[in-house]
Protein backbone atom coordinates (compact mmCIF):
# COMPACT_ATOMS: atom_id res chain seq x y z
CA UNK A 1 119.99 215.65 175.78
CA UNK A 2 121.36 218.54 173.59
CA UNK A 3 124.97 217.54 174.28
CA UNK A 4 124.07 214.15 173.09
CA UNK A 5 122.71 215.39 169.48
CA UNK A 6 125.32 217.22 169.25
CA UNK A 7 127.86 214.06 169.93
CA UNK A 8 125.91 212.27 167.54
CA UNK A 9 125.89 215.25 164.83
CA UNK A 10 129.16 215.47 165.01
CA UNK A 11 129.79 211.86 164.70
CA UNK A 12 127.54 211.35 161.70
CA UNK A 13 129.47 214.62 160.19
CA UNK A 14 132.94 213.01 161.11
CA UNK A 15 131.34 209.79 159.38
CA UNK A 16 130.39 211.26 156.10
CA UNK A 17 133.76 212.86 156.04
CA UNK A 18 136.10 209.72 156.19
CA UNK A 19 133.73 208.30 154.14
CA UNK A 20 133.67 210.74 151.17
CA UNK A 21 134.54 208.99 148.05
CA UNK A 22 135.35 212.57 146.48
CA UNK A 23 136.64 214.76 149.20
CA UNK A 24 137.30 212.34 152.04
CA UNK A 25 140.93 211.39 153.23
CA UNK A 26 141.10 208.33 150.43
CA UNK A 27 138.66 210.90 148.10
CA UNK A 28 139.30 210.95 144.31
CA UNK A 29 139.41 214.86 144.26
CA UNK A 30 141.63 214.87 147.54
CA UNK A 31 144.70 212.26 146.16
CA UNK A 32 144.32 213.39 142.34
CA UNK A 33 142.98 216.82 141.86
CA UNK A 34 144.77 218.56 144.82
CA UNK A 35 145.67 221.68 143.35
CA UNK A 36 142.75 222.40 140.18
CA UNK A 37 139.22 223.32 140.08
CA UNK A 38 137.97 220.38 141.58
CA UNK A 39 140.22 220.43 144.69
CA UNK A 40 138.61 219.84 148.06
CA UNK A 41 138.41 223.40 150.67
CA UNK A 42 138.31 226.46 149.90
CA UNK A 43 140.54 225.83 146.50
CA UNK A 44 137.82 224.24 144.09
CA UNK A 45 134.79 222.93 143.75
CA UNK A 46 135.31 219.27 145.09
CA UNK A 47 133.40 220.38 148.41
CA UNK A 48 130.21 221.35 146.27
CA UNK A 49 130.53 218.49 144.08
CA UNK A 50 130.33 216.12 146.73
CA UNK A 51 127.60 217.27 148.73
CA UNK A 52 125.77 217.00 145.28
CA UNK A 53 126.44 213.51 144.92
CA UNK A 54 125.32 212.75 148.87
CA UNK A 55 122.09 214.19 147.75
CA UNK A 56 121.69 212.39 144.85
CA UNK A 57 122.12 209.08 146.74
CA UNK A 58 119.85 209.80 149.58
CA UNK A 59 117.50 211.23 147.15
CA UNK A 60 117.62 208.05 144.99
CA UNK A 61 117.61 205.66 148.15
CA UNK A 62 114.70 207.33 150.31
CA UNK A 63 112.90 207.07 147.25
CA UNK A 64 113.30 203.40 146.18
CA UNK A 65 111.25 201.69 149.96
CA UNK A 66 108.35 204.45 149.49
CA UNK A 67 107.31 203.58 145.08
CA UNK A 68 108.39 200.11 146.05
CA UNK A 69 105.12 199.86 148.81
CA UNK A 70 102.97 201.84 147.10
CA UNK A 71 104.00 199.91 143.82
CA UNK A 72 103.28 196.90 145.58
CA UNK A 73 100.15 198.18 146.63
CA UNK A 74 98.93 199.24 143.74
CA UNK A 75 99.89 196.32 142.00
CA UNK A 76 97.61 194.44 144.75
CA UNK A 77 94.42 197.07 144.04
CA UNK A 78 94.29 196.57 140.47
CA UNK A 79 93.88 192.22 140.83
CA UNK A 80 91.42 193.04 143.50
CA UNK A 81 88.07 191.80 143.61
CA UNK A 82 86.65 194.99 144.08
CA UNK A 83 85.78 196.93 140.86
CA UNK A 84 86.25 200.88 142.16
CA UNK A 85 90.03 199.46 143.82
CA UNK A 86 90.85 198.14 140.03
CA UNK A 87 89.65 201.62 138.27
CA UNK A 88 91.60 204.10 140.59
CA UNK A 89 94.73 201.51 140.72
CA UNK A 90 94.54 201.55 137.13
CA UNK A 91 94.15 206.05 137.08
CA UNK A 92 96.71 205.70 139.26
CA UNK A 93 99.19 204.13 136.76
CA UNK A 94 97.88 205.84 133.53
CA UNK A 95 98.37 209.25 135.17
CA UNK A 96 102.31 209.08 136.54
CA UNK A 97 103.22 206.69 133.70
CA UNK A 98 101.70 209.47 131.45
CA UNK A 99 102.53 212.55 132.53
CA UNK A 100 106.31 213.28 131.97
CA UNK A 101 108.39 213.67 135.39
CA UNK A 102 109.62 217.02 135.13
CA UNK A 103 105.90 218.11 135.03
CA UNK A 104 104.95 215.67 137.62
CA UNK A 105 107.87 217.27 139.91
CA UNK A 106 106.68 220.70 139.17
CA UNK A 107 102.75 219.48 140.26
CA UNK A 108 103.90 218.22 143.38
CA UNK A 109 106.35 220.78 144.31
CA UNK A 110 103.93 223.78 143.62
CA UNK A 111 100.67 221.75 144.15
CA UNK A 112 101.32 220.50 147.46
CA UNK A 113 102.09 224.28 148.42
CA UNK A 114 99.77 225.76 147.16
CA UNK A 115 96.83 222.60 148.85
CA UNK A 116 98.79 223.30 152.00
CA UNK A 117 98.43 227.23 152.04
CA UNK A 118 94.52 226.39 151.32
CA UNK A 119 94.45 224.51 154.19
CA UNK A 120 96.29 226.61 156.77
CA UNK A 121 94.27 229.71 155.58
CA UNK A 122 90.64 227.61 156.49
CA UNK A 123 92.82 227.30 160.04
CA UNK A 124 93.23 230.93 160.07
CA UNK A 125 97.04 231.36 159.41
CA UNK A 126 97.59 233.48 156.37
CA UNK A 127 101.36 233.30 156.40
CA UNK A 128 103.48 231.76 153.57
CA UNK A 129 104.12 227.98 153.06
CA UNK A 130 107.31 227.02 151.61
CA UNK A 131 107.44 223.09 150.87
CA UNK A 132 111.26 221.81 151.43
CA UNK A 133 112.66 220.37 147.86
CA UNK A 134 114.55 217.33 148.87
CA UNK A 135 110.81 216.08 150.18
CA UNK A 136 108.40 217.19 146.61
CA UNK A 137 111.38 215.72 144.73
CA UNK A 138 111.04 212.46 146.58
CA UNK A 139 107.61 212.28 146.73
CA UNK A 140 107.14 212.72 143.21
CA UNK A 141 109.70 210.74 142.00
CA UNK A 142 108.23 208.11 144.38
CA UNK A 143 104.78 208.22 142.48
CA UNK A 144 106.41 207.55 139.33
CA UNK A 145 108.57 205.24 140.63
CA UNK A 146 105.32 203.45 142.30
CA UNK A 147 103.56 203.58 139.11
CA UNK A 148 105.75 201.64 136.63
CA UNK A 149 106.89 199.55 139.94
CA UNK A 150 102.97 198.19 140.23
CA UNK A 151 103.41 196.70 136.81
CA UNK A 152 106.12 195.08 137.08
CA UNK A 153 104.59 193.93 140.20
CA UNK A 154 101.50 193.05 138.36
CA UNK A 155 103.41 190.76 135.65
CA UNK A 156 104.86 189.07 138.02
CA UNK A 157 102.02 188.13 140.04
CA UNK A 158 100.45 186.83 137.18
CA UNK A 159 103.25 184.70 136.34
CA UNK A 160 102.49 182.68 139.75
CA UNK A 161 100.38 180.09 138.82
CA UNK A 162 97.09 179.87 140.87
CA UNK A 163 98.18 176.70 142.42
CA UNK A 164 100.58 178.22 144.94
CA UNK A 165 97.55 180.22 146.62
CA UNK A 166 95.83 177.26 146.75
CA UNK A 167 98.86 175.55 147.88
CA UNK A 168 98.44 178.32 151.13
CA UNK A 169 94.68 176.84 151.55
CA UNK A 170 95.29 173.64 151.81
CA UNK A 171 98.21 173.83 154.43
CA UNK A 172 95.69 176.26 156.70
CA UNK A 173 97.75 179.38 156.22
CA UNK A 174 95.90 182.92 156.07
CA UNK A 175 95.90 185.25 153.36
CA UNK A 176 98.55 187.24 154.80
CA UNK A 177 100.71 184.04 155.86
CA UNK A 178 99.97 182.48 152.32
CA UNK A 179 101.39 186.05 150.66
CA UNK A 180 104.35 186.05 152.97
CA UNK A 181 105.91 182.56 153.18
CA UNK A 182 104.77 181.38 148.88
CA UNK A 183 104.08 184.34 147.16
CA UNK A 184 106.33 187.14 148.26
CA UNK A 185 109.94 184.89 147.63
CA UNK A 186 108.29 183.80 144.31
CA UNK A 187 107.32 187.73 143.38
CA UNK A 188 110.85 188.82 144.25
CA UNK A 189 112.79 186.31 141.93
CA UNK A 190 110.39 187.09 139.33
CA UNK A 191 109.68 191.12 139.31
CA UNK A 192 113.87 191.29 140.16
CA UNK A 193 115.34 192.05 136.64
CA UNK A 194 111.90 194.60 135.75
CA UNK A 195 112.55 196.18 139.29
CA UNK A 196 116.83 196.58 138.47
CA UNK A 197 115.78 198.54 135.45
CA UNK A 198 113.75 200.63 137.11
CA UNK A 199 116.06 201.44 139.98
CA UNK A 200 118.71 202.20 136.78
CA UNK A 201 115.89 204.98 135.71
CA UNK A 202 115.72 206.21 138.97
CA UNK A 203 119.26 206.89 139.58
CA UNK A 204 118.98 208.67 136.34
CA UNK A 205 115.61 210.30 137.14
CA UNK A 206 117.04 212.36 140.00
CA UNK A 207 118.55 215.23 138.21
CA UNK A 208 115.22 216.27 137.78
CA UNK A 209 115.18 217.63 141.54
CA UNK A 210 117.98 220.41 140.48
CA UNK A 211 115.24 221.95 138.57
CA UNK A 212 113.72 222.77 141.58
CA UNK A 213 117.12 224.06 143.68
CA UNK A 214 118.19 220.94 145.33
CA UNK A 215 121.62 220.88 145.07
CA UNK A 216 122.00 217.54 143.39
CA UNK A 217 125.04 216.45 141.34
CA UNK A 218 123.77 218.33 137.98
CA UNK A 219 123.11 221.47 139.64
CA UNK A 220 126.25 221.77 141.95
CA UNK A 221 128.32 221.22 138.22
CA UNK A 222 125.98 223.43 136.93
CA UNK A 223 126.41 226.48 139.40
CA UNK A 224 130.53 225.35 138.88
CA UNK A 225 130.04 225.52 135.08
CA UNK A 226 128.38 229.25 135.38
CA UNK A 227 131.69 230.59 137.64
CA UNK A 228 134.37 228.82 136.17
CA UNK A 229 132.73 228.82 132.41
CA UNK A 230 134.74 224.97 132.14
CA UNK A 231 131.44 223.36 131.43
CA UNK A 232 132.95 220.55 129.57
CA UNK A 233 135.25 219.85 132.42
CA UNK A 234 132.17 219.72 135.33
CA UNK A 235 129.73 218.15 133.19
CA UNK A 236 131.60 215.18 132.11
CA UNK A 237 132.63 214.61 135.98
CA UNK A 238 128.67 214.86 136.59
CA UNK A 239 128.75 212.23 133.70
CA UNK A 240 131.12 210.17 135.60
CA UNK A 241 129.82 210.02 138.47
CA UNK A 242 126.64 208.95 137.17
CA UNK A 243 128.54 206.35 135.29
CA UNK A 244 130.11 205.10 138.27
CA UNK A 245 126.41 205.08 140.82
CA UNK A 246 125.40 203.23 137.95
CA UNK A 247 128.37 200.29 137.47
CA UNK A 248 128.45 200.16 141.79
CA UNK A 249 124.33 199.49 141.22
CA UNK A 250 125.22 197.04 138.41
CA UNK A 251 127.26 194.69 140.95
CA UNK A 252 124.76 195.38 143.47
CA UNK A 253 121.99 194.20 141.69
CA UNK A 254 124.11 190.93 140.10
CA UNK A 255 124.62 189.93 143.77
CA UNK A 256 121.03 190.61 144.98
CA UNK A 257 119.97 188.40 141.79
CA UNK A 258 122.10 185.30 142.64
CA UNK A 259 121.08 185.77 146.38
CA UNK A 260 117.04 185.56 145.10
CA UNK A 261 117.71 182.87 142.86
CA UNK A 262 119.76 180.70 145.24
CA UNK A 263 117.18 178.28 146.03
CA UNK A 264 116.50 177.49 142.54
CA UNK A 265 120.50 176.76 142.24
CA UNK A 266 120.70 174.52 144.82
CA UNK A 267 117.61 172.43 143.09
């Protein structure tokens, strides 16, 4: 079984490699900055650069499922028929919509260590509790995420006039049938261009992690900036390459769009 994780380590490793966009074997850094500051190996700082920008994405992407179901969620509790559900959806969204990230990040990262050392020392263990980064960065970027997500959510399911639930009704579907086959399609086409913004922010949103040590894009070109001292040089390729997760999202998001809106095309 070990030789096996390691086959598959290595294969994921050889993966990543071929598929570097910076440092791989077609890699911007590899075919045009072979022999400067930014060179791939041992040479520059293409290495560091790209494992920041890895980071970023997974960061950004393991993020996006998590705020969108709790979003979605939330967005549910605060049309529910149940007064206390509305009140704490609604805390819910005036607290992470409120407070700014950075001091959401910085509640999360030290909060959750400090709840979990709490908890261990009731349990008897009195050592220290270190939370990893990567996770407090994409948990609380996931709240606020979640939080502007719900309305969004929200505006769109209020844009579905009542007649489509009652539409479920009267064909004998349940609840969760009725949200599934009428609303949910109908939800996505209209919460779409609210929800491509907010993926936009998030993308954006991300360099907040570095201020906790993950080595994101801004910090790798930040640690670069404070050896070399070329800080204009590193921080407008951090600026491109933000640029460029952003135009790849743009044509992402046009295609997803026309895919959503197919059947009203075709009509």
């Amino acid at each position: 079984m070990g030789g096996l994780f390691s086959a598959l380590g290595s294969l994921w490793t050889w993966i990543g490699y071929v598929f570097d966009p910076l440092c791989g074997p077609a890699g911007l850094f590899t075919w045009f900055a072979p022999s400067t500051i930014l060179a791939c190996g041992d040479t520059g700082w293409g290495d560091e650069i790209a494992s920041g920008l890895k980071v970023t994405v997974a960061v950004a992407l393991l993020t996006l499922p998590i705020g969108l179901v709790i979003g979605f969620l939330v967005a549910l509790g605060q049309q529910s028929e149940e007064k206390s559900v509305r009140l704490a959806a609604g805390i819910y969204t005036t607290i992470f919509r409120g407070l700014p990230e950075l001091l959401t990040l910085f509640i999360i990262y030290y909060g959750m260590q400090i709840l979990i050392q709490t908890l261990l020392a009731y349990a008897g263990y009195d050592g220290r509790v270190e939370i990893n980064a990567f996770f407090a960065g994409m948990i609380a970027l996931s709240v606020v995420f979640s939080s502007y997500c719900s309305e969004v959510l929200l505006s769109a399911f209020r844009a579905i006039p009542k007649g489509q639930y009652e539409a479920g009704d009267a064909l004998g579907f349940h609840r969760g049938r009725t949200m599934i086959l009428i609303i949910l399609p109908q939800l996505v086409r209209i919460a779409l261009p609210g929800l491509a913004n907010l993926w936009m922010i998030l993308l954006k949103d991300t360099s907040y992690v570095s201020i906790i040590g993950l080595a994101d894009i801004l910090r790798q070109t930040g640690v670069a900036v404070k050896v070399t001292k070329e800080a204009f040089l590193f921080y407008t390729v951090a600026c491109g390459l933000y640029l460029a997760l952003a135009i790849i999202s743009s044509f992402g998001l046009s295609y997803v769009e026309r895919w959503a809106k197919r059947s009203e095309v075709r009509r």
